[in-house]
Protein backbone atom coordinates (compact mmCIF):
# COMPACT_ATOMS: atom_id res chain seq x y z
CA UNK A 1 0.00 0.00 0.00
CA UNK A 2 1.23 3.48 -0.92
CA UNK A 3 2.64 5.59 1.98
CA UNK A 4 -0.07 9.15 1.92
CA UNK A 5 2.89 11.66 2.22
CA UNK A 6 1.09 14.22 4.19
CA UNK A 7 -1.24 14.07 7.27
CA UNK A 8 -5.02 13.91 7.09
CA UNK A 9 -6.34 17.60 7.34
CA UNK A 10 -8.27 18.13 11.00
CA UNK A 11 -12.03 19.01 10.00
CA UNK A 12 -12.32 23.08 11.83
CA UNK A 13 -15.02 25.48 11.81
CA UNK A 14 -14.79 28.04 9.23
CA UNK A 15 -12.41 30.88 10.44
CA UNK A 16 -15.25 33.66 9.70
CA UNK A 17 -17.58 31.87 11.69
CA UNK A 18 -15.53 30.84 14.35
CA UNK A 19 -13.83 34.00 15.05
CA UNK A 20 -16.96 35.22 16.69
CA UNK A 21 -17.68 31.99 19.02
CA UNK A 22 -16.16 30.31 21.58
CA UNK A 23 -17.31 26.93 20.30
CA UNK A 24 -14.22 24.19 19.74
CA UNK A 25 -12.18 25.11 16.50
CA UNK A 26 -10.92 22.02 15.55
CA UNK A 27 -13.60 18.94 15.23
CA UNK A 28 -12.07 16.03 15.61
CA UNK A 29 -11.30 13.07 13.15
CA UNK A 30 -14.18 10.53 12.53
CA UNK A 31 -13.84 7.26 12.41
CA UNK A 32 -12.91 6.61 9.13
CA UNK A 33 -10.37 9.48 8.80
CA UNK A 34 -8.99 8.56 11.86
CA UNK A 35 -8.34 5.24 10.67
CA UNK A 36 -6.67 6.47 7.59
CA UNK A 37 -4.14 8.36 9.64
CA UNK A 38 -3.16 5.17 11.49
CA UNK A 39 -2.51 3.20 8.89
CA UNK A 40 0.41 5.65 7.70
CA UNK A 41 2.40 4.11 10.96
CA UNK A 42 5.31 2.21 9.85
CA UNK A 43 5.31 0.55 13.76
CA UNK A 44 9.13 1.42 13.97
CA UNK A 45 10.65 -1.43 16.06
CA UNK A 46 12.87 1.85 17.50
CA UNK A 47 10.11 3.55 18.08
CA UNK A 48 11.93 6.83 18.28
CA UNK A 49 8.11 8.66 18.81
CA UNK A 50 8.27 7.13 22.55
CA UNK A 51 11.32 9.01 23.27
CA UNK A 52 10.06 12.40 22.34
CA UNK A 53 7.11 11.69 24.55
CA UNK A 54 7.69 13.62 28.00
CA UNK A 55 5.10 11.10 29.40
CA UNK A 56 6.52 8.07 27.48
CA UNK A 57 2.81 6.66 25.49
CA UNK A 58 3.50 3.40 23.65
CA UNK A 59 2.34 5.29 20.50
CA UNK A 60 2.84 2.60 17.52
CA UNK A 61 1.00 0.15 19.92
CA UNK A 62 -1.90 2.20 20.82
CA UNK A 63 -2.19 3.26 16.56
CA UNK A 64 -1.95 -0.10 15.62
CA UNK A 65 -5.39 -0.94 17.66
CA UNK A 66 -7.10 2.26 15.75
CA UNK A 67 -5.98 0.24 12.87
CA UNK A 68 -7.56 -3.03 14.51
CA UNK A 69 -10.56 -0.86 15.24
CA UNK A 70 -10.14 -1.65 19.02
CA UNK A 71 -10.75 1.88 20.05
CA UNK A 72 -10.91 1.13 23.89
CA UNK A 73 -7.89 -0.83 23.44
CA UNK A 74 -5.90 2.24 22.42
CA UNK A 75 -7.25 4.28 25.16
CA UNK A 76 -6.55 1.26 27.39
CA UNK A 77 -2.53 1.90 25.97
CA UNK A 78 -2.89 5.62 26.66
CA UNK A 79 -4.45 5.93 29.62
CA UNK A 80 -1.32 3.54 31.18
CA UNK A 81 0.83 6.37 30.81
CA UNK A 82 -1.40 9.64 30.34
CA UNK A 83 -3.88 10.50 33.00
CA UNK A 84 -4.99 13.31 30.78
CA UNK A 85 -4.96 12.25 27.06
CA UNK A 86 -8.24 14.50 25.63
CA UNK A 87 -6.46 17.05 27.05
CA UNK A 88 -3.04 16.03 25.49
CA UNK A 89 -4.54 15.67 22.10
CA UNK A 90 -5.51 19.14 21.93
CA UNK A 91 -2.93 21.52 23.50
CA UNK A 92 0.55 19.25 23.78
CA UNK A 93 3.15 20.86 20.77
CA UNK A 94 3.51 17.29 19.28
CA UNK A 95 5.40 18.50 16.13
CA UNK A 96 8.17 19.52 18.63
CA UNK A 97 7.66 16.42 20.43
CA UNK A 98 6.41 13.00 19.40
CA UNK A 99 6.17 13.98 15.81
CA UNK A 100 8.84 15.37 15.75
CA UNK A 101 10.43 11.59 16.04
CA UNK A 102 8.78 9.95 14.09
CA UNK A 103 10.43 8.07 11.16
CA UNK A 104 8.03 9.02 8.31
CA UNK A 105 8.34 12.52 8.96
CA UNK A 106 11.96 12.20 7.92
CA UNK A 107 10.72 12.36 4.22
CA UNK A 108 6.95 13.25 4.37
CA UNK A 109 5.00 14.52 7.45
CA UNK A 110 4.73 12.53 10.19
CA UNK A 111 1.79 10.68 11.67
CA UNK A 112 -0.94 13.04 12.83
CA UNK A 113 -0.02 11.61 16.82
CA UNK A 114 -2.03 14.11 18.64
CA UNK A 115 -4.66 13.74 16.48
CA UNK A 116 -5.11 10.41 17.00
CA UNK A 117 -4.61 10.15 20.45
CA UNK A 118 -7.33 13.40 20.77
CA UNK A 119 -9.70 10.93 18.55
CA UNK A 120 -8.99 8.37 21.08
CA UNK A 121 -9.80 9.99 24.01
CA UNK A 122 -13.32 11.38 22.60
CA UNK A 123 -14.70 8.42 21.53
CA UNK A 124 -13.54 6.90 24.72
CA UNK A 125 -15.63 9.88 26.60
CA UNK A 126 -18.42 9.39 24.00
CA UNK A 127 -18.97 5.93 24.63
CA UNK A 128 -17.42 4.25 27.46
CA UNK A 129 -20.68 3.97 29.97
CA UNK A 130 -18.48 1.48 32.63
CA UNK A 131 -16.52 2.01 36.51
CA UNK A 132 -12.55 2.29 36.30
CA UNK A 133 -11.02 -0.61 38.65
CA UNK A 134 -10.27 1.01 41.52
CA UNK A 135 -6.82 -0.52 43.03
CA UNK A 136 -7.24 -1.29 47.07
CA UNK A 137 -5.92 1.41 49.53
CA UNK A 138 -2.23 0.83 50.61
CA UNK A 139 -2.80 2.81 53.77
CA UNK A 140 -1.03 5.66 52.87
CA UNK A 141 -1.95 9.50 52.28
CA UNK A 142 -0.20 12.02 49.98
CA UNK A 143 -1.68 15.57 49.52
CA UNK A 144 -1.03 17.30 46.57
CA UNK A 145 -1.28 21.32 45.75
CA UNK A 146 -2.46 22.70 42.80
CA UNK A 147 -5.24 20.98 40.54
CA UNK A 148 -3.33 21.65 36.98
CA UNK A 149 -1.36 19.10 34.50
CA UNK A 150 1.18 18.12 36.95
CA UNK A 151 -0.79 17.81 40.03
CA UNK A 152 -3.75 16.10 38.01
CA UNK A 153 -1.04 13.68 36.75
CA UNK A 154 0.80 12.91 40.02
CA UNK A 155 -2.52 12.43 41.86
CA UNK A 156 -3.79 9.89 39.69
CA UNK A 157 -1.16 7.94 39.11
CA UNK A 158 -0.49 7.36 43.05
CA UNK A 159 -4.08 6.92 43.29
CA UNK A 160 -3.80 3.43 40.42
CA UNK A 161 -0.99 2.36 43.08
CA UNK A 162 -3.27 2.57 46.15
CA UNK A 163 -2.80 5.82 47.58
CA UNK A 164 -5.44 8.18 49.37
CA UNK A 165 -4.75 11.25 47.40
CA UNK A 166 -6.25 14.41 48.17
CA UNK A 167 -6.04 17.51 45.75
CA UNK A 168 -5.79 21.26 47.34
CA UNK A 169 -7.13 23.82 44.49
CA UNK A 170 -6.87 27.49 45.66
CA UNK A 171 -9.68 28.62 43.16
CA UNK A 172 -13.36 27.46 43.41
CA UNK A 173 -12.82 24.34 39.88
CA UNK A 174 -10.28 21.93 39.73
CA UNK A 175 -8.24 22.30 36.70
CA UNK A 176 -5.83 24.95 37.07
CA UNK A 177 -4.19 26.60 34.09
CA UNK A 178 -6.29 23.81 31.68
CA UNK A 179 -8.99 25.65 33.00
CA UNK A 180 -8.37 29.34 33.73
CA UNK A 181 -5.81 30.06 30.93
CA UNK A 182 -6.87 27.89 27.99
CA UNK A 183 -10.12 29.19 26.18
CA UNK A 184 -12.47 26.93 25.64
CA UNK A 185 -12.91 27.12 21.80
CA UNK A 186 -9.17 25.26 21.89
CA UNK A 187 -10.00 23.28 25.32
CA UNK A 188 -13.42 22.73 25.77
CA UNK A 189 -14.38 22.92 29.82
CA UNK A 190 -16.28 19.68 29.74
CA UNK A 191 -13.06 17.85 28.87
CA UNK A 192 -11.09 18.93 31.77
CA UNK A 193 -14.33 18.36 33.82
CA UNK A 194 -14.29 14.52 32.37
CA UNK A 195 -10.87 14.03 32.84
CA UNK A 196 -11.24 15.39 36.68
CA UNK A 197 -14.18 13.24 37.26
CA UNK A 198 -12.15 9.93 36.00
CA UNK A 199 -9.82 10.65 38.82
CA UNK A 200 -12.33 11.19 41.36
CA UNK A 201 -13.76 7.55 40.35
CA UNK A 202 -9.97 6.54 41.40
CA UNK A 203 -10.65 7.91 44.56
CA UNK A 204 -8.84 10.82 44.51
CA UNK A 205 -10.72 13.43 47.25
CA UNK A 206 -10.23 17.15 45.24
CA UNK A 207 -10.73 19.98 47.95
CA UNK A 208 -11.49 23.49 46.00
CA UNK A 209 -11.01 27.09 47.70
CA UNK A 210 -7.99 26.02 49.88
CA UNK A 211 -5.16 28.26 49.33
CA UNK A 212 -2.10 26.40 50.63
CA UNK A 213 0.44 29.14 52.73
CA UNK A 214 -2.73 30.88 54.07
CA UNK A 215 -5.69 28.36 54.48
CA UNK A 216 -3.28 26.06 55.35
CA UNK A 217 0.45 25.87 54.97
CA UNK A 218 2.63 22.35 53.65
CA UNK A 219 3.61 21.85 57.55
CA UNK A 220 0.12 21.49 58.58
CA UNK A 221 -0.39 18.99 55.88
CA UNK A 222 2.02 16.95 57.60
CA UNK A 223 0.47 17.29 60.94
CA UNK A 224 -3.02 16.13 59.40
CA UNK A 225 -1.31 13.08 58.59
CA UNK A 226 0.05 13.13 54.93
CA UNK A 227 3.16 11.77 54.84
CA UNK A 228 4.11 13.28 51.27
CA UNK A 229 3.55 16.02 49.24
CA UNK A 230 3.60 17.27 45.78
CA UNK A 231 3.73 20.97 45.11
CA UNK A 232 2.51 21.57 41.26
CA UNK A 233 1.10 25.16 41.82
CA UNK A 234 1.82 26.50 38.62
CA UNK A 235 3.44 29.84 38.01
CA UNK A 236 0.48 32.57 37.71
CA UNK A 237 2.66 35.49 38.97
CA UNK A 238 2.40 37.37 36.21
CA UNK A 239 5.11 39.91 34.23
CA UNK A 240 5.11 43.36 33.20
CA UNK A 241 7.39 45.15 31.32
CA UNK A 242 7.53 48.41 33.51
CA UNK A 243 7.04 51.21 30.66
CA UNK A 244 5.25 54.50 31.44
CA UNK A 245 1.23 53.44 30.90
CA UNK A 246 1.33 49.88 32.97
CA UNK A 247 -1.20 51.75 35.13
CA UNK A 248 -3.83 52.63 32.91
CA UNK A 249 -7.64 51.25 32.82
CA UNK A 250 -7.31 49.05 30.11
CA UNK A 251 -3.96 47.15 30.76
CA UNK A 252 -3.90 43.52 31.50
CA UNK A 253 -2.07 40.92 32.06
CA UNK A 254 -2.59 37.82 29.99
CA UNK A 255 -3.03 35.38 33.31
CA UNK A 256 -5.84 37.95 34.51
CA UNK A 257 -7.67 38.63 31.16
CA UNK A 258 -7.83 34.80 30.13
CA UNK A 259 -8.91 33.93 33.82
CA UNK A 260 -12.04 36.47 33.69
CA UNK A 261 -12.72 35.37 30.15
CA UNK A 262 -12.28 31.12 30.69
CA UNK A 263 -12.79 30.92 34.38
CA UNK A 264 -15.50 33.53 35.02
CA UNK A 265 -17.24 33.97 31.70
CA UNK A 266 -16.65 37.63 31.59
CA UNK A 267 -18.01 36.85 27.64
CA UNK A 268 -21.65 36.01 29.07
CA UNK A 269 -24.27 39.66 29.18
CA UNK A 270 -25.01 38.10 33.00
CA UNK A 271 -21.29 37.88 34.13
CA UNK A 272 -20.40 39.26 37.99
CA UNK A 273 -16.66 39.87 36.23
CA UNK A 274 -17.02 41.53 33.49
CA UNK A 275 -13.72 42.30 31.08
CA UNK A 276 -13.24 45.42 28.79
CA UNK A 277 -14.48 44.88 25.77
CA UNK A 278 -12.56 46.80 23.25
CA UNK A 279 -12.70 47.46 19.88
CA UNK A 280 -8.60 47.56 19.15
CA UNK A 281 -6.28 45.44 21.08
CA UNK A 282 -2.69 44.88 21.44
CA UNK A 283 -1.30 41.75 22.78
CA UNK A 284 2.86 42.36 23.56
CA UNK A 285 4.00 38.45 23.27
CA UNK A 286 4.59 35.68 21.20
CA UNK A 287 4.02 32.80 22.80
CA UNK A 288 0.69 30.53 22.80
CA UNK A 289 -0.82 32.18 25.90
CA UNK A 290 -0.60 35.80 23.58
CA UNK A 291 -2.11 33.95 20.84
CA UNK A 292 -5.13 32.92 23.19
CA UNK A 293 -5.41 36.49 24.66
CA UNK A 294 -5.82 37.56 21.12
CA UNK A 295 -7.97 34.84 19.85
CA UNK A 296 -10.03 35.31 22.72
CA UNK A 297 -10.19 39.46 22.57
CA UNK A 298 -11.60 39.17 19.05
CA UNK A 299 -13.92 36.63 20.17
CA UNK A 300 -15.10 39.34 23.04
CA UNK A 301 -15.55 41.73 20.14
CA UNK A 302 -12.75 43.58 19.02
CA UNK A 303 -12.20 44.63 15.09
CA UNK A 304 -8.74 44.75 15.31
CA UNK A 305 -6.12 42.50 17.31
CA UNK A 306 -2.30 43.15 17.07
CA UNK A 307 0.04 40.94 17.97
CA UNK A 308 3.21 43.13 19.09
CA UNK A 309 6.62 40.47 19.27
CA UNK A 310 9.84 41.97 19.37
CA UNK A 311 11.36 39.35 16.86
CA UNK A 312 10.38 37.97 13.47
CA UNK A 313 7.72 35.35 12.71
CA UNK A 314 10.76 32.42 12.54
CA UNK A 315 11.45 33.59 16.49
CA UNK A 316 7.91 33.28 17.14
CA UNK A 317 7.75 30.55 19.88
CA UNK A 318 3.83 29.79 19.93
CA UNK A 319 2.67 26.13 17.94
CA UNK A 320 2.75 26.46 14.09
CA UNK A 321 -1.09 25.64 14.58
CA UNK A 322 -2.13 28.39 16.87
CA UNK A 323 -0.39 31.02 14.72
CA UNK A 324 -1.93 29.85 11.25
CA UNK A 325 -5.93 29.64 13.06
CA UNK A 326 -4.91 33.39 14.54
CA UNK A 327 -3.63 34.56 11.03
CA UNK A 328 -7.11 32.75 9.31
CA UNK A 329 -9.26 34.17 12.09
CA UNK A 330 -7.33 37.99 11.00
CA UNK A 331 -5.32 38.61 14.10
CA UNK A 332 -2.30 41.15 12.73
CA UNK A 333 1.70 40.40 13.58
CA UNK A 334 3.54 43.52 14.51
CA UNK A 335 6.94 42.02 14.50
CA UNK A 336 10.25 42.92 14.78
CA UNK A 337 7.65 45.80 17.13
CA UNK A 338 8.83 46.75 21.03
CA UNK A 339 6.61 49.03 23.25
CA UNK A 340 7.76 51.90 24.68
CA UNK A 341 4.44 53.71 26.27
CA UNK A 342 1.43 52.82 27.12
CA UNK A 343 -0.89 56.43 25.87
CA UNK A 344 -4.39 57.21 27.75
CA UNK A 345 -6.19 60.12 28.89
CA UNK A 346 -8.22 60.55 31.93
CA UNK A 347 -12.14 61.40 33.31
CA UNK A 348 -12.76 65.36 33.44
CA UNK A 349 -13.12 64.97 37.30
CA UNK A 350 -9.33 62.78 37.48
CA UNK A 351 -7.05 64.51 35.06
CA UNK A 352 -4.00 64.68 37.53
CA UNK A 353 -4.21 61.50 38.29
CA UNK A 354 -3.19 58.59 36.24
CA UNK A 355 -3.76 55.86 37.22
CA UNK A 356 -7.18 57.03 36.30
CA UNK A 357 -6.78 57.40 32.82
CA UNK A 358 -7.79 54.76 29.63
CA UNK A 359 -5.97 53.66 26.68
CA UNK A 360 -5.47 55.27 23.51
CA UNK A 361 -2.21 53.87 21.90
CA UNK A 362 0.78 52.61 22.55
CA UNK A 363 4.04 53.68 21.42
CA UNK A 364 6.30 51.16 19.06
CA UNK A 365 9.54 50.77 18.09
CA UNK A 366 10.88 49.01 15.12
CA UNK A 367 13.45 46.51 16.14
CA UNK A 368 16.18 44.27 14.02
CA UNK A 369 17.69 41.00 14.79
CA UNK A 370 21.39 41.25 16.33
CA UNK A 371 23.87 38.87 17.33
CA UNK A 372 22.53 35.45 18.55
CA UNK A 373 22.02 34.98 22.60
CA UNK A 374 22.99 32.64 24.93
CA UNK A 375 19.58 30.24 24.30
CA UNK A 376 20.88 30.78 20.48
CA UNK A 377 18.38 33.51 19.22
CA UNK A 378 19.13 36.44 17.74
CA UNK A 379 18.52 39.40 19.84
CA UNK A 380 16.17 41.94 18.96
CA UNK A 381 18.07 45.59 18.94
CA UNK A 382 15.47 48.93 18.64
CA UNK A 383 15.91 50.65 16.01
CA UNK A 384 16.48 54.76 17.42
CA UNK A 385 13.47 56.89 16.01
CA UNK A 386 11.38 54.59 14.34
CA UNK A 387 8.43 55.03 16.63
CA UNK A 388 5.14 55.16 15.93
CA UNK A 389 1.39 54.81 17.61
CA UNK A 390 -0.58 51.90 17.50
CA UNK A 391 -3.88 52.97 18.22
CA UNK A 392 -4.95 50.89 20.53
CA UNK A 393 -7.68 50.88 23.94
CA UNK A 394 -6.54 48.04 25.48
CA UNK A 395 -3.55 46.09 25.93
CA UNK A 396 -2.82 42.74 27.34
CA UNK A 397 0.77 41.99 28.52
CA UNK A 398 1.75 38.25 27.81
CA UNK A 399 5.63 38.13 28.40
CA UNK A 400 5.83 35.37 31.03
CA UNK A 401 4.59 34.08 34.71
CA UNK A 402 6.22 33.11 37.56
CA UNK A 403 5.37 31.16 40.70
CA UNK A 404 3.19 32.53 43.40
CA UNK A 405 6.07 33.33 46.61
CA UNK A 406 2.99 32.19 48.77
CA UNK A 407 4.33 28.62 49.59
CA UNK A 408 8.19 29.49 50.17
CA UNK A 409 7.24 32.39 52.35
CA UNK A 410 5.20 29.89 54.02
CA UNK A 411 7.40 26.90 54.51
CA UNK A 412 10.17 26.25 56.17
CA UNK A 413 13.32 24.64 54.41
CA UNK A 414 11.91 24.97 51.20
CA UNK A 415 14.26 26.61 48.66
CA UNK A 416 13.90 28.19 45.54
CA UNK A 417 16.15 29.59 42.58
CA UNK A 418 16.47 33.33 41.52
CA UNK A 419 13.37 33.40 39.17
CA UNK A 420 11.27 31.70 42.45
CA UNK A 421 11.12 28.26 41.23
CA UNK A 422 11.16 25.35 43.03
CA UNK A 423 14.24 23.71 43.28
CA UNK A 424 14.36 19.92 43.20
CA UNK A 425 16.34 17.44 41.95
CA UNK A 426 15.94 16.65 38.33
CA UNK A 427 15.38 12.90 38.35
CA UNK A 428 12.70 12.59 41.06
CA UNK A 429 11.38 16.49 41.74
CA UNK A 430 12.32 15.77 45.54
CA UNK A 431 12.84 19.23 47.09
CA UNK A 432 14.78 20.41 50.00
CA UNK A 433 12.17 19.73 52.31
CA UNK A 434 12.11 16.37 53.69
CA UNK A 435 8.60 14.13 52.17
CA UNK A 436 7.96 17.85 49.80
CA UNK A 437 8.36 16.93 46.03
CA UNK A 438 7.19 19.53 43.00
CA UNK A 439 7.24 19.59 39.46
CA UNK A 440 5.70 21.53 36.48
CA UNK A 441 5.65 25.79 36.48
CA UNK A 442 6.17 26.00 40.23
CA UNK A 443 9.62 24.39 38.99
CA UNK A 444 10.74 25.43 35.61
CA UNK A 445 8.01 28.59 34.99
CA UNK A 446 5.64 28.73 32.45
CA UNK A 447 6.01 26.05 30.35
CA UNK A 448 4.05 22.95 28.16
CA UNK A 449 0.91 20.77 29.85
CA UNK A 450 2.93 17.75 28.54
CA UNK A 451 5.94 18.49 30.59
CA UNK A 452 3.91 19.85 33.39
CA UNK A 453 2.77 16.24 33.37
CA UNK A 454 6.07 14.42 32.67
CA UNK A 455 6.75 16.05 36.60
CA UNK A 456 3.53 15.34 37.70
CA UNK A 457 4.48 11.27 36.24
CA UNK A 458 8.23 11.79 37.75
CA UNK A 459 7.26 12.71 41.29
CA UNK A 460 4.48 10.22 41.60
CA UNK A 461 7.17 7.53 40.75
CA UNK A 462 9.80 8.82 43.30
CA UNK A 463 6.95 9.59 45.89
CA UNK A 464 6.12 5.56 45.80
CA UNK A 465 9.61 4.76 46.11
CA UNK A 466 9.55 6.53 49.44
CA UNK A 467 6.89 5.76 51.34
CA UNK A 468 7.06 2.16 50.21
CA UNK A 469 10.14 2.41 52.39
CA UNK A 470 7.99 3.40 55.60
């Protein structure tokens, strides 16, 4: 049979129609497509796919059963080492990953692996009506913070081992960043609600409103009786850049603006958060969080969204994907752009004060690549009177997160790096703290729900290997 040299194309909404809902983009192979796609699998003996994996998913054996038709067999593959894969299908960067491993891909594109494992997953969801087998206790307890990729993925895999695991979630849905900084026409709610619920059938207990370092602090986990505990809090501090304007009504940051619009439904008329919604917005970032800030601002109503990135569209670190549905959808790259100023004026009764004012531009510089830095990119160097006025009234800042200082200030023998990350050691995520393991953001800042999850898997492994020594 003839190899297809390029990947089955992903059925989407039209990008007119779509760029004014909040309904899922992409829709998901059917059957037969799906099927197609798996039968471009060479099943490598080497199986170099694997080993791009952060999670490690026997990928050629769970395709080859979507070319047996044994659907719940391949989810039965997945779900032994992904706790999350409908999530994983639609927002891991596989073509830097998996894909980018696999063996047909060295001459034509490589197997469409998120795809198929998303396809997986949903007709799983869609159809499975049974109980998971639910593994006896072992008598122990571990407590884990933060309901996101890593601690989802820690808690239920010590849960299939026998462990009474109990999630802490400081805001009122279990979730975390899957749920307040993903929109939901990329990551439909309901899947992370599934996915949740599958754990809970495990026996994991998930506690919501409990803000660990003020409700209750790591120490006083111990002294409730867990003996272990994994820290995957994420990193939601967020960044600004510190130019004149920061202040002004109409500035957000990316974390705050995608939590009112995912978390809160600042888009509904009968919200009790509502969001600005302008009619020009600039987003200052590159990366996939600025592409859903934008996505999500046009969705809200604007007629114009900028993207403002400081290098060219080759530097641009977002997926390939996200980009191409933002440039179909008519989001606009100002690259090789820098802010300088933030522009607003101010209420007739406040005009000496500014933090009272509102948007009305922001000042850009053109920029050109320079010499390469130490990650290997090319820095960006402003170009000296080449500023203009974007003319803008609202702009959301997506440059980068870090973690939340809540839980070092709160805990004793805990240490962290400059940046405020976690430290632990690489191979297990044990931290300083004797029984106190983290992984994903709270570690490495913002970075990928796959390798948020490959900590989540790490620590779970290493937490085992303790307490079965108790």
């Amino acid at each position: 049979m003839a190899i297809v040299p390029k990947k089955h194309e992903m059925p989407v909404q039209d990008p007119k129609e779509r760029g004014r809902n909040f309904k899922e983009v992409a829709l998901g192979y059917p059957i037969e497509l799906a099927v197609e796609e798996a039968n471009r699998c060479l099943n490598c003996k080497n199986r170099p796919c694997v080993e791009g994996c952060p999670v490690n998913i026997s990928i050629p054996e769970f395709i080859m059963k979507i070319k047996e038709r044994d659907f719940e067999g391949a989810y039965s593959i997945i779900s032994e080492s992904s706790s999350l894969p409908a999530v994983c299908g639609r927002v891991c960067p596989q073509e830097s990953q998996c894909e980018s491993k696999c063996t047909l891909g060295i001459k034509f594109e490589p197997v469409g692996i998120g795809r198929l494992e998303r396809f997986v997953a949903d007709y799983h969801n869609e159809n499975f009506k049974g109980n998971v087998e639910v593994p006896p206790l072992n008598g122990h307890k571990v407590a884990v913070v933060g309901s996101g990729p890593s601690g989802l993925t820690c808690a239920g895999d010590l849960a299939k081992k026998g462990y009474k695991v109990t999630i802490f979630e400081a805001l009122h849905l279990a979730g975390g960043v899957l749920v307040y900084g993903i929109p939901e026409f990329r990551l439909p709610k309901s899947i992370v609600k599934k996915e949740v619920e599958t754990l809970k059938q495990y026996g994991v207990d998930v506690e919501t409103n409990v803000v660990i370092g003020k409700t209750l602090t790591i120490d006083e986990l111990f002294e409730d009786g867990y003996e272990a505990v994994f820290i995957g809090s994420g990193a939601g501090l967020p960044r600004f850049m510190g130019i004149p304007g920061e202040s002004l009504k109409g500035v957000y940051s990316a974390n705050e603006f995608l939590t009112r619009a995912n978390l809160m439904k600042a888009y509904s008329s009968d919200t009790q958060t509502p969001i600005m919604k302008a009619k020009n917005v600039a987003v200052v970032g590159g990366g996939n969080v600025a592409m859903d800030a934008a996505r999500t601002a046009l969705r809200l109503g604007a007629e114009h969204v900028y993207i403002v990135y400081r290098r060219s569209m080759q530097e641009l670190p977002a997926r390939k994907e996200e980009v191409e549905h933002a440039e179909e959808e008519g989001i606009q790259f100002e690259l090789l752009r820098n802010p300088v100023e933030i522009l607003g004026y101010h209420n007739e009764n406040d005009k000496k004060d500014p933090k009272n004012g509102f948007v009305t531009g922001m000042v850009v510089r053109k920029c050109e690549l320079g010499e390469p830095d130490e990650q290997g990119r090319r820095r960006p160097v402003e170009i000296e009177g080449s500023e203009y006025v974007l003319p803008v009234d609202c702009v959301i800042m997506s440059i980068g997160t870090s973690p939340n200082p809540l839980i070092k200030n709160t805990t004793l023998g805990l240490e962290v790096n400059r940046h405020g990350g976690i430290i632990v050691e690489e191979a297990t995520g044990k931290t300083s703290k004797d029984g106190v393991y983290a992984g994903g953001d709270a570690v490495t800042g913002a970075a990928t729900v796959i390798l948020a999850m490959g900590a989540g898997k790490t620590a779970a492994k290493a937490i085992d290997e303790y307490l079965s020594k108790k």
